[in-house]
Protein backbone atom coordinates (compact mmCIF):
# COMPACT_ATOMS: atom_id res chain seq x y z
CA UNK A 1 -43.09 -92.52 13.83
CA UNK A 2 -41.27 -92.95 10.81
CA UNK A 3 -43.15 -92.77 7.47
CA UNK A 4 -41.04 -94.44 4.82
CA UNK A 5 -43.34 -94.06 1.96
CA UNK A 6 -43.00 -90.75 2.52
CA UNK A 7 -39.65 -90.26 3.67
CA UNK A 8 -40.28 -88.44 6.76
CA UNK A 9 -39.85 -88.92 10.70
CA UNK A 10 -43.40 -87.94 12.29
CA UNK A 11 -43.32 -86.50 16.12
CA UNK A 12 -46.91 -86.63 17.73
CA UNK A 13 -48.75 -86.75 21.23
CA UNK A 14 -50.49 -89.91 19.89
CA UNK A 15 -50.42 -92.39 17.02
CA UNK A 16 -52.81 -90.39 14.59
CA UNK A 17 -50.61 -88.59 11.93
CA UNK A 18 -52.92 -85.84 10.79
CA UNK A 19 -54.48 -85.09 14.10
CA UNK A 20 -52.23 -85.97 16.48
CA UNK A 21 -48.88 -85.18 15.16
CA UNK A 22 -47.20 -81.57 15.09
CA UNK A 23 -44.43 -81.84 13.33
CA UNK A 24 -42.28 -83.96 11.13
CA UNK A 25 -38.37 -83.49 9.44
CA UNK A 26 -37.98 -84.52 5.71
CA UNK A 27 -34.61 -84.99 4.69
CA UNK A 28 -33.46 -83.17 1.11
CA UNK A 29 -30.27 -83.07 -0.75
CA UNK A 30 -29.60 -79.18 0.50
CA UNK A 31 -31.81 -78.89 3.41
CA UNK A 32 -34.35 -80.64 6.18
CA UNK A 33 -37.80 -79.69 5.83
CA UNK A 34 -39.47 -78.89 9.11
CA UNK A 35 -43.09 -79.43 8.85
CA UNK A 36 -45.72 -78.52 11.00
CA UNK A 37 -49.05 -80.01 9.82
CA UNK A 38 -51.46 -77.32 11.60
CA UNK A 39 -48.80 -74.38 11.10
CA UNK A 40 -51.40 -72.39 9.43
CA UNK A 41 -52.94 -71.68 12.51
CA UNK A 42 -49.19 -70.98 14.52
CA UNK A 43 -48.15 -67.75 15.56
CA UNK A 44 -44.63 -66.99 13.49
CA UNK A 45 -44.05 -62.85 14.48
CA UNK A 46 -40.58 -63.54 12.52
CA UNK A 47 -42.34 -65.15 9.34
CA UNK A 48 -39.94 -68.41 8.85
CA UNK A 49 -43.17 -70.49 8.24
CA UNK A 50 -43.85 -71.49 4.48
CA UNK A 51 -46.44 -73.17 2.23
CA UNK A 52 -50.38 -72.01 1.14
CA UNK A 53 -52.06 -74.95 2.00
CA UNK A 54 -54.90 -75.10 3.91
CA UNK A 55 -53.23 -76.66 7.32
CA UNK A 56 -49.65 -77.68 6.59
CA UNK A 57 -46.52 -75.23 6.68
CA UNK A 58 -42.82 -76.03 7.01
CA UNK A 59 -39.47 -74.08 7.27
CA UNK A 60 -36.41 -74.93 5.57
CA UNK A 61 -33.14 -75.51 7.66
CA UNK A 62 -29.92 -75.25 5.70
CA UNK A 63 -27.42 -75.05 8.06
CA UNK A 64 -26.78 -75.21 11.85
CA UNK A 65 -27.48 -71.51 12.88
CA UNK A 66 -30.71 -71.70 11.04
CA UNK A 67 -31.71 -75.28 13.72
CA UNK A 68 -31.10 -73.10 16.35
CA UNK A 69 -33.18 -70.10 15.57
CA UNK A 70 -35.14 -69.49 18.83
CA UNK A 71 -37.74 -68.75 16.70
CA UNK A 72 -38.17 -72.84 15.43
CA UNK A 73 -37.90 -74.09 18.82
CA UNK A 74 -41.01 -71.36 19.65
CA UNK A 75 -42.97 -72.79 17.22
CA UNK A 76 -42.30 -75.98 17.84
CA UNK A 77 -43.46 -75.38 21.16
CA UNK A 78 -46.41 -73.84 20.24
CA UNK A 79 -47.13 -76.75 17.96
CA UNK A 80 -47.13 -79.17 21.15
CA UNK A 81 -49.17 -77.36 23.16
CA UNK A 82 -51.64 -77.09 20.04
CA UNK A 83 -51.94 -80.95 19.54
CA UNK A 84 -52.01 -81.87 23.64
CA UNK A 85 -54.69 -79.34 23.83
CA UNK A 86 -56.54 -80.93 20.90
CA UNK A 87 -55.63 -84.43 22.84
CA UNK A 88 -57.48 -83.23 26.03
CA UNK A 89 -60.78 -82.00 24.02
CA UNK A 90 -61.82 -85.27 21.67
């Protein structure tokens, strides 16, 4: 879903954003933000993850080596298998 108040493109295994949804990209004028809205609770061995909030956490991607980092698409992963698990409990 795209959020256009808020400038962001929202990727979720349903229609609720804060429940639902793992991860969204913000556009910036040096980087994309990659946020994961229960990343507190993701595994990230190689630390990439930041923010102090209670749930949210996002990594900064300046250039192309950084997208590929196995380590992104690992926790993106993990982040999808987080929300379809939370899907299959409520």
């Amino acid at each position: 879903m795209v959020w256009l108040r808020q400038g962001i493109a929202s990727f979720g295994v349903g229609p609720k954003k804060m429940t639902e949804h793992y991860a969204y990209i913000g556009i910036q004028s040096s980087y994309v933000n990659l946020g994961f809205y229960h990343g507190a609770t993701l595994r990230d061995p190689t630390h990439l993850l930041e923010g102090t909030g209670k749930r949210l956490r996002h990594v900064k991607i300046r250039t192309d080596a950084e997208a590929k980092n196995a380590a992104i698409a690992a926790l993106l992963r993990d982040a999808i298998d987080d929300r379809r698990k939370y899907k299959q409990a409520v």
